[in-house]
PDB file of N, CA and C in Angstrom:
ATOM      1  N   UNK A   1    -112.632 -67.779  72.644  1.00  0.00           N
ATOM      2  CA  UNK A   1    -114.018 -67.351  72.725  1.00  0.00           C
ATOM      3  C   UNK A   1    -114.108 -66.242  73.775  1.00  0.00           C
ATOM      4  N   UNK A   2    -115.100 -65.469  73.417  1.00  0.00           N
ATOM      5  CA  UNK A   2    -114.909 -64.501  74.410  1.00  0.00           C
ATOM      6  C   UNK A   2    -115.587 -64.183  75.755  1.00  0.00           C
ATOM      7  N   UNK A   3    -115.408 -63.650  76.756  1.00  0.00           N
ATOM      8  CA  UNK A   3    -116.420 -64.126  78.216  1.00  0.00           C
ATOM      9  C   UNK A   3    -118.418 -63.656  77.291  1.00  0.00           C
ATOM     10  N   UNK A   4    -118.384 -63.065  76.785  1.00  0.00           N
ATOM     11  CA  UNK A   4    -119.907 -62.897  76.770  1.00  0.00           C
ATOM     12  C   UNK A   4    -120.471 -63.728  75.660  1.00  0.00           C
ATOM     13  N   UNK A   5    -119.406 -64.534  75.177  1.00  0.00           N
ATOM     14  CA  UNK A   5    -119.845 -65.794  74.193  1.00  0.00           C
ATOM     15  C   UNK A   5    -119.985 -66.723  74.570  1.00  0.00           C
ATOM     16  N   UNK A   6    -118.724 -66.987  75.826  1.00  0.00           N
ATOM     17  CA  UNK A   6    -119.315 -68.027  76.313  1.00  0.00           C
ATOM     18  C   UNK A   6    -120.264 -68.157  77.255  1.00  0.00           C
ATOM     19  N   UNK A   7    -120.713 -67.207  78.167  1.00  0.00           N
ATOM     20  CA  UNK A   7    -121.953 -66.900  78.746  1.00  0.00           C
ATOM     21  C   UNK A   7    -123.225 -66.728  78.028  1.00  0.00           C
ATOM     22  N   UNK A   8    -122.873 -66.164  77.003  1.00  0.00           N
ATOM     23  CA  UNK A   8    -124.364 -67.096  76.160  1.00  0.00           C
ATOM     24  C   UNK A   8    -124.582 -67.943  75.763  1.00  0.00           C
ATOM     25  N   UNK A   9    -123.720 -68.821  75.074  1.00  0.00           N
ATOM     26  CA  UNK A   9    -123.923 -70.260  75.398  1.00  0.00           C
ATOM     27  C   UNK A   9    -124.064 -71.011  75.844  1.00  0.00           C
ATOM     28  N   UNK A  10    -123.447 -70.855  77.361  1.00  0.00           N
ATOM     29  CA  UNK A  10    -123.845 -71.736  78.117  1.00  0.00           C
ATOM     30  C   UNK A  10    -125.341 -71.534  78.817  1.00  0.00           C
ATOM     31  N   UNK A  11    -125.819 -70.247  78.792  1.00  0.00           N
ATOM     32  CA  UNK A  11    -126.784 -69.761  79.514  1.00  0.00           C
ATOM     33  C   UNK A  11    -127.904 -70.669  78.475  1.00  0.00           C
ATOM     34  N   UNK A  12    -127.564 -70.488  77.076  1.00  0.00           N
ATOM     35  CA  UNK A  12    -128.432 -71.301  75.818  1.00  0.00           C
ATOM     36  C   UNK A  12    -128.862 -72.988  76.952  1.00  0.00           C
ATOM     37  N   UNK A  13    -127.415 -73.604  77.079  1.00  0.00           N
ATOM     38  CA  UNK A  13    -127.268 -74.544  77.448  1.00  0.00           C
ATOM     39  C   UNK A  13    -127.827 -75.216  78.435  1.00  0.00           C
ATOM     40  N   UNK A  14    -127.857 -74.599  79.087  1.00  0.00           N
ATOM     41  CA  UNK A  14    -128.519 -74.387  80.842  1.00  0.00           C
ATOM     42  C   UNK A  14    -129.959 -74.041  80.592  1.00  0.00           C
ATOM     43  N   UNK A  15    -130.743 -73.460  79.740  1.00  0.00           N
ATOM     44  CA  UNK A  15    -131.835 -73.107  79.643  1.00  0.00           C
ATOM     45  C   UNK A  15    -132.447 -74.279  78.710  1.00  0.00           C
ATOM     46  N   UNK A  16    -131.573 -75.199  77.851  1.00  0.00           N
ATOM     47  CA  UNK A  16    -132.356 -76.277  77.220  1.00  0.00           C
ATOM     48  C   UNK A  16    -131.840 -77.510  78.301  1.00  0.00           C
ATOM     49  N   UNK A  17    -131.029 -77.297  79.238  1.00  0.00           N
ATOM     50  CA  UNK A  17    -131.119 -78.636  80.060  1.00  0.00           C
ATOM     51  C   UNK A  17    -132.367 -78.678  81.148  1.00  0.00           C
ATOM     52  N   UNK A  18    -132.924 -76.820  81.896  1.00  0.00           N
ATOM     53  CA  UNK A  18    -133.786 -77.290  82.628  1.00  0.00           C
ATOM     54  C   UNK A  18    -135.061 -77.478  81.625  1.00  0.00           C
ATOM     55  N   UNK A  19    -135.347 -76.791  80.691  1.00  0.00           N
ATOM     56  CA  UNK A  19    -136.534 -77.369  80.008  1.00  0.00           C
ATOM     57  C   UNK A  19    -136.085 -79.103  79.549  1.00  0.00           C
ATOM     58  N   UNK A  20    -135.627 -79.301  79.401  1.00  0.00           N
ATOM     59  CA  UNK A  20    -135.392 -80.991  79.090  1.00  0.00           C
ATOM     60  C   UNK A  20    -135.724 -81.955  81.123  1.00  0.00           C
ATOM     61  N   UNK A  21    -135.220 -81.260  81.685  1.00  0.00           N
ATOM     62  CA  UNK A  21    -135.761 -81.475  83.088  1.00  0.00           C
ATOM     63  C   UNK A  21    -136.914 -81.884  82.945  1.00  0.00           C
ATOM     64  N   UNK A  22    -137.460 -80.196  83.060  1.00  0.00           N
ATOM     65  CA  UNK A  22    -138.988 -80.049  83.206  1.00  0.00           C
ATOM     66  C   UNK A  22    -139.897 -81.038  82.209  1.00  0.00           C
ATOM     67  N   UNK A  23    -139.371 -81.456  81.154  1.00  0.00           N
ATOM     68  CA  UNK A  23    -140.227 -82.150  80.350  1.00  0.00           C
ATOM     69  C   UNK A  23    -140.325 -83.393  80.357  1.00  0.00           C
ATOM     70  N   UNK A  24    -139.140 -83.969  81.035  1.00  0.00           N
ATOM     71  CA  UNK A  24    -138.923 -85.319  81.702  1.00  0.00           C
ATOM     72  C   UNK A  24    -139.717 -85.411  83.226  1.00  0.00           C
ATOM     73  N   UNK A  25    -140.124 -84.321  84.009  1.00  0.00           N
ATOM     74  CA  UNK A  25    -140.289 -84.714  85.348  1.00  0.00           C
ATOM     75  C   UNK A  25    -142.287 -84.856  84.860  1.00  0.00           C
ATOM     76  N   UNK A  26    -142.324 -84.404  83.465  1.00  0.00           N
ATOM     77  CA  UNK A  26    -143.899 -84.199  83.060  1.00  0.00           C
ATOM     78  C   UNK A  26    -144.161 -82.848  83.788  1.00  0.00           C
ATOM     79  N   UNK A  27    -143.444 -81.808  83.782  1.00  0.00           N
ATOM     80  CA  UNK A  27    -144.032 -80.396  84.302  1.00  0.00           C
ATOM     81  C   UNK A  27    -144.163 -79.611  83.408  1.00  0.00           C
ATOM     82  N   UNK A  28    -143.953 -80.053  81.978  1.00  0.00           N
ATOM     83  CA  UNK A  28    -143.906 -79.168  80.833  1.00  0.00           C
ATOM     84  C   UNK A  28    -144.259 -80.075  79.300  1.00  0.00           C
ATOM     85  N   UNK A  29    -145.372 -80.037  78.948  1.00  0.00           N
ATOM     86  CA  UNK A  29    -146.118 -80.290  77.611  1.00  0.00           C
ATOM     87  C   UNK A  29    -144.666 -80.698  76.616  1.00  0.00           C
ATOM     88  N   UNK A  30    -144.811 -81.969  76.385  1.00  0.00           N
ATOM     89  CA  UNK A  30    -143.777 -82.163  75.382  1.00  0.00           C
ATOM     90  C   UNK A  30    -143.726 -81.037  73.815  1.00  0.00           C
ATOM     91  N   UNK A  31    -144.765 -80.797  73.516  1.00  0.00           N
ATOM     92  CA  UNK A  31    -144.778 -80.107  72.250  1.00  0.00           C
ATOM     93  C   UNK A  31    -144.211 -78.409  72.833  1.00  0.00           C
ATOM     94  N   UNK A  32    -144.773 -78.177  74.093  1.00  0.00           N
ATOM     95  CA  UNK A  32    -144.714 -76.843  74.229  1.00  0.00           C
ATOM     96  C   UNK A  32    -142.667 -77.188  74.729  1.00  0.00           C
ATOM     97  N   UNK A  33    -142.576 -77.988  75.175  1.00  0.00           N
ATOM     98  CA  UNK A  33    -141.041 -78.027  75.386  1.00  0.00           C
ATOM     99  C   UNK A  33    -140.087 -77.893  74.554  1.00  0.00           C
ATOM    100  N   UNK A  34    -140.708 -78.434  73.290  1.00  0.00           N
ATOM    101  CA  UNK A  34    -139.960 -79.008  71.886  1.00  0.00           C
ATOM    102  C   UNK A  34    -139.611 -77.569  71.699  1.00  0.00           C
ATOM    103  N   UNK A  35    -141.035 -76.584  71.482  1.00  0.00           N
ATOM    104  CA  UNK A  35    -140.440 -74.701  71.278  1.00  0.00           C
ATOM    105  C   UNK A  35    -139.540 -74.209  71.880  1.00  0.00           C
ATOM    106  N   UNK A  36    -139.600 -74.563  73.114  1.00  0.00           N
ATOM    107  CA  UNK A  36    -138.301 -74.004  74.310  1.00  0.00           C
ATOM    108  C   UNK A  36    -137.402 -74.182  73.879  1.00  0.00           C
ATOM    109  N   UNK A  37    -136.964 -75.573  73.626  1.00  0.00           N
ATOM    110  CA  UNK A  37    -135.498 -76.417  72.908  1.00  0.00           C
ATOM    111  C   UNK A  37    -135.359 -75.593  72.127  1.00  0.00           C
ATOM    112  N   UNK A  38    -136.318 -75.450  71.000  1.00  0.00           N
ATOM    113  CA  UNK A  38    -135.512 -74.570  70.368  1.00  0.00           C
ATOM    114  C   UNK A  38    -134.928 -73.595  70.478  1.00  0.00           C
ATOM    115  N   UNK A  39    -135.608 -72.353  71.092  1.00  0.00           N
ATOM    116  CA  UNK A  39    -135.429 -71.144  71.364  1.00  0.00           C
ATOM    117  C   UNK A  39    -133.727 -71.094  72.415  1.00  0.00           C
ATOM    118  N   UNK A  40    -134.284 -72.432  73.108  1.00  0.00           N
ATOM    119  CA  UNK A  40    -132.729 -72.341  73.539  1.00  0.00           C
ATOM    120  C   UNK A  40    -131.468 -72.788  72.788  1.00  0.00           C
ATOM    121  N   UNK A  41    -131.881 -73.106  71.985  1.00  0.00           N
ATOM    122  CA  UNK A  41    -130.863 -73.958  71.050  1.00  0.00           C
ATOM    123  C   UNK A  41    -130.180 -72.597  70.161  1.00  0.00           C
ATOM    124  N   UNK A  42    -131.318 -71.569  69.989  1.00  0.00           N
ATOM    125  CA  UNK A  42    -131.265 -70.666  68.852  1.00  0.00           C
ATOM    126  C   UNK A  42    -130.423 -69.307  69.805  1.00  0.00           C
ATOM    127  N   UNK A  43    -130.411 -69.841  70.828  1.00  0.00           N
ATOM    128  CA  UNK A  43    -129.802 -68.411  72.235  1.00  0.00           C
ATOM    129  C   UNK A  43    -128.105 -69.297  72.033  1.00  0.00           C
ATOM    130  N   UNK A  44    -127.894 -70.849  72.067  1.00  0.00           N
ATOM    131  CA  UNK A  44    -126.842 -71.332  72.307  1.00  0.00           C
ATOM    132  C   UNK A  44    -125.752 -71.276  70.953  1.00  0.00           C
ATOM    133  N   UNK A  45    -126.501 -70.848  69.726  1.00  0.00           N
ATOM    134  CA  UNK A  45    -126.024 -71.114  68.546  1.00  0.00           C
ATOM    135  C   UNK A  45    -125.617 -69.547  68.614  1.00  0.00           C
ATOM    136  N   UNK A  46    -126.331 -68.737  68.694  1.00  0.00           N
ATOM    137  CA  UNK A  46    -126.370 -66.550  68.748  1.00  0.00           C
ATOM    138  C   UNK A  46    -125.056 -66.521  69.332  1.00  0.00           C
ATOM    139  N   UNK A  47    -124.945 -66.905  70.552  1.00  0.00           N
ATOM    140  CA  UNK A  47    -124.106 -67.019  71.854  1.00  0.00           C
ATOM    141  C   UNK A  47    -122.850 -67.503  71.328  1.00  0.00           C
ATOM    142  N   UNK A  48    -122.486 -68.748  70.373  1.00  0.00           N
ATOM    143  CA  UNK A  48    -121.234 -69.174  69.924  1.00  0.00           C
ATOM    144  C   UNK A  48    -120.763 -68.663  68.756  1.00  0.00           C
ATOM    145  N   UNK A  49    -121.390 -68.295  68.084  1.00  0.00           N
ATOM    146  CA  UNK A  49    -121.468 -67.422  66.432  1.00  0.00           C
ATOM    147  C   UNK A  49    -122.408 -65.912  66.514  1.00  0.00           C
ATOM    148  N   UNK A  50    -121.534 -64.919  67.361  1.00  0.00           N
ATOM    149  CA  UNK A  50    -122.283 -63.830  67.698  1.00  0.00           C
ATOM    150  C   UNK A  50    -122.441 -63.238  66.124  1.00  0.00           C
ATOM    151  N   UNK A  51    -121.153 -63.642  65.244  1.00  0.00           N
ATOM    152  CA  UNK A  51    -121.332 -62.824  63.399  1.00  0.00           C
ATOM    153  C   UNK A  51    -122.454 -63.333  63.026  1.00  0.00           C
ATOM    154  N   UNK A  52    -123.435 -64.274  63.211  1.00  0.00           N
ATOM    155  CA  UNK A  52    -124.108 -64.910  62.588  1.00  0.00           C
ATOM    156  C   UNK A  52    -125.305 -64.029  62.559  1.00  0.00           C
ATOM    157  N   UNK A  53    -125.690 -62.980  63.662  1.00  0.00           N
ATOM    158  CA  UNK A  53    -127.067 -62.171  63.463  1.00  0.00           C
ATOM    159  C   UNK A  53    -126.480 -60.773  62.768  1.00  0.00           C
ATOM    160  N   UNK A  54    -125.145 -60.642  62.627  1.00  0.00           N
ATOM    161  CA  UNK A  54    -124.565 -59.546  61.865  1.00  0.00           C
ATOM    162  C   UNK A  54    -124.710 -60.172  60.220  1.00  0.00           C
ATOM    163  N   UNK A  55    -124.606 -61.357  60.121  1.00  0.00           N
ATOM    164  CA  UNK A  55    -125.032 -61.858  58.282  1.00  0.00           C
ATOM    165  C   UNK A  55    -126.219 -62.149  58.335  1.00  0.00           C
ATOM    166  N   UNK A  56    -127.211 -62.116  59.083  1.00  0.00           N
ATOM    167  CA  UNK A  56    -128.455 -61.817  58.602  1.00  0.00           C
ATOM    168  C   UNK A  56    -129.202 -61.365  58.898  1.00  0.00           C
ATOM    169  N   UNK A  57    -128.770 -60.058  59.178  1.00  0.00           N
ATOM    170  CA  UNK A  57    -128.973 -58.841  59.319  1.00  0.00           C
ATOM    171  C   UNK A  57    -128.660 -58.226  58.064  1.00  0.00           C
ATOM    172  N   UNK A  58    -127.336 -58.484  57.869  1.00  0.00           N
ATOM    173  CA  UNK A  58    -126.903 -58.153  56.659  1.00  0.00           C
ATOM    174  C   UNK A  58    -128.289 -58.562  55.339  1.00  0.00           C
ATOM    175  N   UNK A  59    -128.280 -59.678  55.340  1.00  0.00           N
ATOM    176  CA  UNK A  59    -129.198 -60.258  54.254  1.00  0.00           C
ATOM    177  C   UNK A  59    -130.719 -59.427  54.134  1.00  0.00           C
ATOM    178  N   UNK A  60    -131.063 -59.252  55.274  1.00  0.00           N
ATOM    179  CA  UNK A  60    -132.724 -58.518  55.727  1.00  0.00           C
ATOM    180  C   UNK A  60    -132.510 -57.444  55.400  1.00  0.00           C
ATOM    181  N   UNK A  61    -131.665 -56.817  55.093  1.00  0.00           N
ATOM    182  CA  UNK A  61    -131.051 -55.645  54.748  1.00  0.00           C
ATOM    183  C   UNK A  61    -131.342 -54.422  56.075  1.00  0.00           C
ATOM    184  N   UNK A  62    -130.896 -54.740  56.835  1.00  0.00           N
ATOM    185  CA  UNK A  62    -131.433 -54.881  58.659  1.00  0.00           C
ATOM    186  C   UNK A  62    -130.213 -53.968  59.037  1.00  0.00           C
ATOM    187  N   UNK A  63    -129.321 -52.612  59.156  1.00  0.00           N
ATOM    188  CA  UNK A  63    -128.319 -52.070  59.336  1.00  0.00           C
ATOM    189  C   UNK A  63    -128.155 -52.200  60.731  1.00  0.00           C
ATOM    190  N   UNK A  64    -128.863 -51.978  61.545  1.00  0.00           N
ATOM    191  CA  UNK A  64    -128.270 -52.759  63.244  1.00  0.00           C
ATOM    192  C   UNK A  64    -128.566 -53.781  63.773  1.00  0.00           C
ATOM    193  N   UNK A  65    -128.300 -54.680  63.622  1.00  0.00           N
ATOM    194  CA  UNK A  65    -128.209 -56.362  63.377  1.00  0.00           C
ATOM    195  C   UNK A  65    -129.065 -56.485  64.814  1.00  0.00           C
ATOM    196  N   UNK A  66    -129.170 -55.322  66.241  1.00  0.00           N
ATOM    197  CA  UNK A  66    -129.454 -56.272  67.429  1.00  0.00           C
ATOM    198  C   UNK A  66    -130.862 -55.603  67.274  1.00  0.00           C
ATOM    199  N   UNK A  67    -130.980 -55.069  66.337  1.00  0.00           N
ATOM    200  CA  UNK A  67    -132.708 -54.716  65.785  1.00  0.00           C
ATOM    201  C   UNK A  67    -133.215 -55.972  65.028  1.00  0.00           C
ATOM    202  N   UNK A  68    -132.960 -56.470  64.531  1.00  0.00           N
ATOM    203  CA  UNK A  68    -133.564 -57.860  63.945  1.00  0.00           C
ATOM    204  C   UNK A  68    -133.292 -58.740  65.038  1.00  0.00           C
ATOM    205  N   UNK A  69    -132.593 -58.946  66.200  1.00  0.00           N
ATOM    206  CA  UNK A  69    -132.771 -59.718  66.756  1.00  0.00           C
ATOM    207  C   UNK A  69    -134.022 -59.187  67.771  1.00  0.00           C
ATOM    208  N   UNK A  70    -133.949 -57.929  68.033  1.00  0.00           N
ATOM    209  CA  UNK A  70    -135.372 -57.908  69.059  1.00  0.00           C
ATOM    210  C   UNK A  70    -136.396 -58.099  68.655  1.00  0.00           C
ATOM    211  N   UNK A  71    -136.997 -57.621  66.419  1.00  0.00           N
ATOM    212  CA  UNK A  71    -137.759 -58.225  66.001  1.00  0.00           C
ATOM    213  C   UNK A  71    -137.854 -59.384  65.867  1.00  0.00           C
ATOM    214  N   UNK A  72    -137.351 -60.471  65.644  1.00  0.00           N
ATOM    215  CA  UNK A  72    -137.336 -61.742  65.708  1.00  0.00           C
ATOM    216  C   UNK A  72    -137.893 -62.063  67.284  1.00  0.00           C
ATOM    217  N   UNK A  73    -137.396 -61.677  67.982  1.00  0.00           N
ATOM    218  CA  UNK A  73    -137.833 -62.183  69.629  1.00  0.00           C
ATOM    219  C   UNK A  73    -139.076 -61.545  69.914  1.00  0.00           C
ATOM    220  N   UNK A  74    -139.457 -60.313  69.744  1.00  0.00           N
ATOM    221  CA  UNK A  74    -141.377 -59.656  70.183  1.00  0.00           C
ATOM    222  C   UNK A  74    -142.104 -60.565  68.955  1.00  0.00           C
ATOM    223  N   UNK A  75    -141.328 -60.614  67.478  1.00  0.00           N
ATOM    224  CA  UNK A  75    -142.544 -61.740  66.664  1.00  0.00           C
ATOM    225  C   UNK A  75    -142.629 -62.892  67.477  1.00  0.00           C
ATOM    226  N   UNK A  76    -141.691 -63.737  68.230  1.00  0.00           N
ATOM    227  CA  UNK A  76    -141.663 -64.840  68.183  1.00  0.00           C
ATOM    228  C   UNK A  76    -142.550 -64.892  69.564  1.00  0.00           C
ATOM    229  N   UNK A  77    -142.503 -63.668  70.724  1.00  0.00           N
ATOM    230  CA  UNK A  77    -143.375 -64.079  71.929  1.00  0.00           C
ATOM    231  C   UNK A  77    -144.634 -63.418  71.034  1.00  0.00           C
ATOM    232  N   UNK A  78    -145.128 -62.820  70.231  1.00  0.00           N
ATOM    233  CA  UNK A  78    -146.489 -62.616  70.254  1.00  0.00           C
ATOM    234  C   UNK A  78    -147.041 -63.921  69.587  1.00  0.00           C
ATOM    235  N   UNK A  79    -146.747 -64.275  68.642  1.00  0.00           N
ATOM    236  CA  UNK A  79    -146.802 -66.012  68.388  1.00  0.00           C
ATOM    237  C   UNK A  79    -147.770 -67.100  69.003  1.00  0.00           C
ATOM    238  N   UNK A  80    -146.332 -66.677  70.399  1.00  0.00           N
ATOM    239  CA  UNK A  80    -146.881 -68.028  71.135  1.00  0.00           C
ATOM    240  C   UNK A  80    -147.651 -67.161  72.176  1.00  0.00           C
ATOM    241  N   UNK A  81    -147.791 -66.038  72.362  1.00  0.00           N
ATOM    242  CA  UNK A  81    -148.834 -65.426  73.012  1.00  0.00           C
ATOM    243  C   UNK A  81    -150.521 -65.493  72.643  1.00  0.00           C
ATOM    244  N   UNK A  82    -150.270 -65.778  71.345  1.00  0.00           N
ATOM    245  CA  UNK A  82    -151.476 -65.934  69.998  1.00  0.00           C
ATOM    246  C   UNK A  82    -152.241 -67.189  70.528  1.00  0.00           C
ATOM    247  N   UNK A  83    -150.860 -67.637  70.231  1.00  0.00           N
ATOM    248  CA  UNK A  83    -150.919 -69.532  70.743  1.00  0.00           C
ATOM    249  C   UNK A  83    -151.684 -69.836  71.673  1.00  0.00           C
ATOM    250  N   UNK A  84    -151.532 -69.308  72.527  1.00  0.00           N
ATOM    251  CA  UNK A  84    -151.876 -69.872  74.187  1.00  0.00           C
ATOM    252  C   UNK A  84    -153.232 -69.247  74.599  1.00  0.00           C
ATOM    253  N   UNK A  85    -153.272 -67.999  73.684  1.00  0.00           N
ATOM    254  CA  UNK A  85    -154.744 -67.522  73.362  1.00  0.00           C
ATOM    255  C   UNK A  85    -155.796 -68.384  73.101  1.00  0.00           C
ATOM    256  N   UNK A  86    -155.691 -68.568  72.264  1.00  0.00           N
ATOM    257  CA  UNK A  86    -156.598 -70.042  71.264  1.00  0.00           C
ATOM    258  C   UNK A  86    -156.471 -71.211  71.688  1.00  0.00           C
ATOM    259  N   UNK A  87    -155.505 -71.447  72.727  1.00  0.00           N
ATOM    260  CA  UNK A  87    -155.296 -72.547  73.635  1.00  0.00           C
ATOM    261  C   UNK A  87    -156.402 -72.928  74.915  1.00  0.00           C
ATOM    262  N   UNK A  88    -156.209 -71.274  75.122  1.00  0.00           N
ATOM    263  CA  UNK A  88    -157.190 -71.217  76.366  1.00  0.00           C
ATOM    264  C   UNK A  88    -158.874 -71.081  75.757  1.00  0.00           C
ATOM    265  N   UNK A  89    -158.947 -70.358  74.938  1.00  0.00           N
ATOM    266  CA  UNK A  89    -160.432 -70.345  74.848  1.00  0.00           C
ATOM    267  C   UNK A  89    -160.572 -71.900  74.302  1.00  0.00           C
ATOM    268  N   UNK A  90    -160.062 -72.527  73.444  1.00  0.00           N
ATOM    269  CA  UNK A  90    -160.863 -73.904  73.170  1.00  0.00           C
ATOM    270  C   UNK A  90    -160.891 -74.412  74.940  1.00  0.00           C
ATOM    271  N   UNK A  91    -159.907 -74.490  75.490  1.00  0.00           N
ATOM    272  CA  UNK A  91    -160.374 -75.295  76.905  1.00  0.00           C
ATOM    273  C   UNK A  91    -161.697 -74.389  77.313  1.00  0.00           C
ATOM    274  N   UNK A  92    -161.399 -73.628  77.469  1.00  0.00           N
ATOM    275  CA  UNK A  92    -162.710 -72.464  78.307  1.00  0.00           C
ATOM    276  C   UNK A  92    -163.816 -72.945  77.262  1.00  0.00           C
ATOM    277  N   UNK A  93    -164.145 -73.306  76.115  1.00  0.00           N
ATOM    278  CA  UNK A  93    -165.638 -73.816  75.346  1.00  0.00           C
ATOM    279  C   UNK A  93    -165.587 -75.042  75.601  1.00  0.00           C
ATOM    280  N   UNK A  94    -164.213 -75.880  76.245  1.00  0.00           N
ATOM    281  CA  UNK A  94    -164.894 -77.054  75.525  1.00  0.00           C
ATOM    282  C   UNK A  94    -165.451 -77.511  77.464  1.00  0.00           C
ATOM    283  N   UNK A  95    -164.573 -76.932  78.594  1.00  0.00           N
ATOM    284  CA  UNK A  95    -165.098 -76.938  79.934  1.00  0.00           C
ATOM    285  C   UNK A  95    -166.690 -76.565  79.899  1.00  0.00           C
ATOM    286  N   UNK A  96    -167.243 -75.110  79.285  1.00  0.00           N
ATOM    287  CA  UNK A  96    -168.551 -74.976  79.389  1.00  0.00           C
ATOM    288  C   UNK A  96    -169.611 -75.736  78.638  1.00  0.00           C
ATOM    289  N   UNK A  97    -168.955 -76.875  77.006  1.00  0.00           N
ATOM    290  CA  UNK A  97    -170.033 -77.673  76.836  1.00  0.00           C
ATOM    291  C   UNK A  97    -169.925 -78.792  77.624  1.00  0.00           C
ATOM    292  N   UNK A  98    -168.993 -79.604  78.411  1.00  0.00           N
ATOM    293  CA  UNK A  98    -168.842 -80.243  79.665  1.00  0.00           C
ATOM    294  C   UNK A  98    -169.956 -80.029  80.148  1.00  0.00           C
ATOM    295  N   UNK A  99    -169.642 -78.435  81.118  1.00  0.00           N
ATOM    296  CA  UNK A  99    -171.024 -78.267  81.892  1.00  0.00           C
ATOM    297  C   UNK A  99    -172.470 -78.492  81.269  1.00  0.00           C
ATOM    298  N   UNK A 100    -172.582 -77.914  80.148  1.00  0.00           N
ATOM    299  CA  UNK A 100    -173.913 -78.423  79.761  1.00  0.00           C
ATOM    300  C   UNK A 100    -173.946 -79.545  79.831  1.00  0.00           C
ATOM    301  N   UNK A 101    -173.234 -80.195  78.915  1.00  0.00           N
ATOM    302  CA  UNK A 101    -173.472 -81.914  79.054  1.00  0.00           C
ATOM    303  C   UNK A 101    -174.067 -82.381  80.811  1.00  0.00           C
ATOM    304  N   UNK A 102    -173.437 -81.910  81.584  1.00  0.00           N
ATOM    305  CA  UNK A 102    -173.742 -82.725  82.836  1.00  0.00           C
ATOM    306  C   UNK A 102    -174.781 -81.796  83.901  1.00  0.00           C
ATOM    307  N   UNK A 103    -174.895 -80.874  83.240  1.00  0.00           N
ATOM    308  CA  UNK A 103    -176.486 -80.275  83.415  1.00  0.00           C
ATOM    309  C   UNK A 103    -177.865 -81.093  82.883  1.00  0.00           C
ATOM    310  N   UNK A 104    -177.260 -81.560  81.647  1.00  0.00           N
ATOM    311  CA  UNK A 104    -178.342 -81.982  81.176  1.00  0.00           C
ATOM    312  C   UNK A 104    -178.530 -83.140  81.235  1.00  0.00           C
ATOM    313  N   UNK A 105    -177.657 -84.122  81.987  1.00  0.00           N
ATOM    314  CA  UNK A 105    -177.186 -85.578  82.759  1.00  0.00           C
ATOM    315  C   UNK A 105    -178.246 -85.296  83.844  1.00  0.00           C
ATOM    316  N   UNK A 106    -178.010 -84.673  84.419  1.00  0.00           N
ATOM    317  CA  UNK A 106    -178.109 -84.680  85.967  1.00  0.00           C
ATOM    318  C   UNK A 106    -179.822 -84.434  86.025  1.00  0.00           C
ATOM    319  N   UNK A 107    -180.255 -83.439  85.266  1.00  0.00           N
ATOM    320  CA  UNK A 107    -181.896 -83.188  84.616  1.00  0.00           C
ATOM    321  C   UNK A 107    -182.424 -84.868  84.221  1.00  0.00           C
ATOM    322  N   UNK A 108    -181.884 -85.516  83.280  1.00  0.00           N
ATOM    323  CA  UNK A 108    -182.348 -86.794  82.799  1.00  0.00           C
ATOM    324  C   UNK A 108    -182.659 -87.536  84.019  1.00  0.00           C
ATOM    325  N   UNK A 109    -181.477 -87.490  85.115  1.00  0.00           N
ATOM    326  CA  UNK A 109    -181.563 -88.298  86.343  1.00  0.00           C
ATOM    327  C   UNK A 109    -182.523 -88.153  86.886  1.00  0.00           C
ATOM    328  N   UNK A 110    -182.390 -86.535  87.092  1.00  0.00           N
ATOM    329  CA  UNK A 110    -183.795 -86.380  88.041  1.00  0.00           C
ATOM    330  C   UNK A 110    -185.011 -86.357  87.686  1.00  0.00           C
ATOM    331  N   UNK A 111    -185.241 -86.718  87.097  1.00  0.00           N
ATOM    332  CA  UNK A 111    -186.670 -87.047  85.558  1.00  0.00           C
ATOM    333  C   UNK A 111    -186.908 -88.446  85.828  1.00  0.00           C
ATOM    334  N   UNK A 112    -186.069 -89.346  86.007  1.00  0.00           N
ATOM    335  CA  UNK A 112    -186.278 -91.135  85.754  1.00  0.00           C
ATOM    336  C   UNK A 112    -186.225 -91.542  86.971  1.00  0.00           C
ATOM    337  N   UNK A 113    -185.973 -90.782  88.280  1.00  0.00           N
ATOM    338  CA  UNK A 113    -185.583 -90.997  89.695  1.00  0.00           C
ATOM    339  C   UNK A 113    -187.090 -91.173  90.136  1.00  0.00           C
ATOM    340  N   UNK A 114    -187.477 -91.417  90.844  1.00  0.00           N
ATOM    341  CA  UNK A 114    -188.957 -91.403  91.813  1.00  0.00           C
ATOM    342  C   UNK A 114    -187.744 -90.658  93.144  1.00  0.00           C
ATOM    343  N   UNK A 115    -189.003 -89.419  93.302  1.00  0.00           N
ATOM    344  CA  UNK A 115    -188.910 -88.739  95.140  1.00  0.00           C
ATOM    345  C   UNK A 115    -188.296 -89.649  96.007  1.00  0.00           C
ATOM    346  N   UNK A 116    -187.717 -89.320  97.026  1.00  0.00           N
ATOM    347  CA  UNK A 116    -187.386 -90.043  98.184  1.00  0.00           C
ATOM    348  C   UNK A 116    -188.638 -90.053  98.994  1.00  0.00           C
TER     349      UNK A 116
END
């Protein structure tokens, strides 16, 4: 194997052991971890079978194979960039009907309270 094969593999390797860390210590969303795994899994597999993005490349009909791999990698972060988009605004609506809700708690209270 050759030194930059096996440095990507192991780097694959090393990058799905600390996300497996992180997801065990609870510092990282099991589902959002599960993506990592992969992605590292998919760096550890590139890394041991470097021909493997040269045959499908080949197949995509893709003539410089490390061009389908950078498309594959900007599709795959805008994705989860998408992702985390729509992630955040549902929290950000569902925090501000919260607030209403306990605006309009706190109004009821002070409605049924008698003055001090």
């Amino acid at each position: 194997m050759a030194p930059l094969q096996l440095t990507t593999t192991l780097l694959g390797l090393a990058l799905a052991a600390v996300i497996l860390l992180l997801v065990r210590r609870d510092r990282l969303y099991l589902m959002h971890g599960l993506f990592w795994a992969i992605v590292a899994g998919a760096v550890a597999v590139l890394g041991a079978w470097p021909g493997l993005i040269d045959h499908l490349a080949h197949i995509a009909g893709i003539s410089y194979p490390p061009a389908l791999l950078l498309l594959l990698a900007s599709a795959l972060l805008l994705v989860k960039a998408l992702h985390s988009d729509m992630v955040n605004t549902r929290i950000e609506r569902d925090v501000r009907r919260l607030n209403q809700r306990l605006a309009l708690l706190e109004a009821d209270t002070a409605k049924t309270q008698p003055p001090p």
